[in-house]
Protein backbone atom coordinates (compact mmCIF):
# COMPACT_ATOMS: atom_id res chain seq x y z
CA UNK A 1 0.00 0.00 0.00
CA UNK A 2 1.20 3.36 -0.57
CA UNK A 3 1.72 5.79 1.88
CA UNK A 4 -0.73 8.96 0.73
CA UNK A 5 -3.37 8.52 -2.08
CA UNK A 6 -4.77 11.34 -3.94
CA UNK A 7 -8.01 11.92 -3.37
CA UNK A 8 -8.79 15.27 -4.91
CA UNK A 9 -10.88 14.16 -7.63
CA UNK A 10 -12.58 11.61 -5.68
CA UNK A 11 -16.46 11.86 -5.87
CA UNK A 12 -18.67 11.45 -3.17
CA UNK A 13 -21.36 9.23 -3.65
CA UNK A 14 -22.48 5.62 -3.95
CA UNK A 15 -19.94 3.30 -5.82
CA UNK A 16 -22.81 1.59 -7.59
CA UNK A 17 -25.40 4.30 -8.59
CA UNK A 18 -29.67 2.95 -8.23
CA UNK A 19 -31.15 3.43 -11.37
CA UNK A 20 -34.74 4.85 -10.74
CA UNK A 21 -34.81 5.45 -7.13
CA UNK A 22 -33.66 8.65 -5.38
CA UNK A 23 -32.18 8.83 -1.40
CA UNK A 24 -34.19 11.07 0.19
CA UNK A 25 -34.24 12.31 3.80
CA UNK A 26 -38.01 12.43 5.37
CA UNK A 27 -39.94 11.62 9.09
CA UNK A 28 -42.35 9.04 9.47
CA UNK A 29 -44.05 8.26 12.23
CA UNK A 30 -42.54 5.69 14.47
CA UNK A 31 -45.87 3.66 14.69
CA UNK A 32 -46.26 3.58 11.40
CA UNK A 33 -42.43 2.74 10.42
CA UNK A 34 -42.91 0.08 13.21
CA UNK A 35 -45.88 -1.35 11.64
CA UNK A 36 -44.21 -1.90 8.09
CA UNK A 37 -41.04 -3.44 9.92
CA UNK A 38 -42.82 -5.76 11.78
CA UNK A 39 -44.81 -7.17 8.24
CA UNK A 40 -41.25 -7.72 6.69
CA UNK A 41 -41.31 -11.62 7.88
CA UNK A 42 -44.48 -12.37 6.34
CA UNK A 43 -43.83 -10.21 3.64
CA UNK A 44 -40.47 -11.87 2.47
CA UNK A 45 -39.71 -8.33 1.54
CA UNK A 46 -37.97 -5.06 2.91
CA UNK A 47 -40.08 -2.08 4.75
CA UNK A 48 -38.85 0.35 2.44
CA UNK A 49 -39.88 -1.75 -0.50
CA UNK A 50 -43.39 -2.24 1.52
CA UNK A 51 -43.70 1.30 2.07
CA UNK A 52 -42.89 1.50 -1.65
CA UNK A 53 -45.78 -0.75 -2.54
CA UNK A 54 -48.26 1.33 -0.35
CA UNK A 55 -47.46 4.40 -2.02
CA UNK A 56 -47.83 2.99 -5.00
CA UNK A 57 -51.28 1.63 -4.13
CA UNK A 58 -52.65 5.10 -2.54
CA UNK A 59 -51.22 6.51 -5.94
CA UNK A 60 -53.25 4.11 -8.15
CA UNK A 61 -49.92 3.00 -9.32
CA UNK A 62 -50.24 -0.48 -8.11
CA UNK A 63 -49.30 -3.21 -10.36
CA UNK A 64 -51.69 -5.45 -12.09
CA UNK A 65 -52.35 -8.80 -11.11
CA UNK A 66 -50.19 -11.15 -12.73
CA UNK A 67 -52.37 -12.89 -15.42
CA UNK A 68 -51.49 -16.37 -17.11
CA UNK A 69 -50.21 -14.77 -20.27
CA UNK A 70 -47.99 -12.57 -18.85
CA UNK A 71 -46.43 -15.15 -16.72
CA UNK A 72 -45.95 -17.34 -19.94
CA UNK A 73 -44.32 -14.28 -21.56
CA UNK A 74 -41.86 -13.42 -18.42
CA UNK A 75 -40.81 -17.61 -18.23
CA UNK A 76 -40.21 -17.31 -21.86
CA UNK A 77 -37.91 -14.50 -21.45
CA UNK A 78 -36.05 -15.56 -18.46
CA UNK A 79 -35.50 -18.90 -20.35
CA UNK A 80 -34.32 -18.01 -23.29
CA UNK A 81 -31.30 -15.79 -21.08
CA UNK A 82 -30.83 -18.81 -19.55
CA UNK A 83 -29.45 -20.72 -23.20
């Protein structure tokens, strides 16, 4: 290892930048942040990705339920990665 590295045009920031999602800074009641932690386990999912969801949902965002022809179309397109 050297002794001194030069870190002037170093950049602050995440190494591996999220594509579509922004960091953002904002208060949420503990209850209610308590309340999406504590569905994680039956979830199988994060809070954040919960609280996500919810949003979503309020927003009228929420995805569609998964039909049989769009399942045959995402198999078919994992598969053929998989070759």
């Amino acid at each position: 290892m050297k002794k001194e590295y030069d870190f002037s045009k170093a950049k602050r920031g995440a190494v591996l930048p999220q594509k579509g999602k922004t960091r953002i800074t904002i208060y949420i009641d503990d209850d209610v942040l308590e309340a999406f932690k504590n569905r994680v386990d039956d979830a199988g999912r994060g809070y954040q990705t919960l609280i996500n969801d919810a949003l979503r949902a309020y927003l009228g965002k929420a995805s569609r339920v998964l039909d049989e022809d769009t399942l045959r179309k995402v198999l078919r397109e994992e598969l053929e990665k998989i070759d």
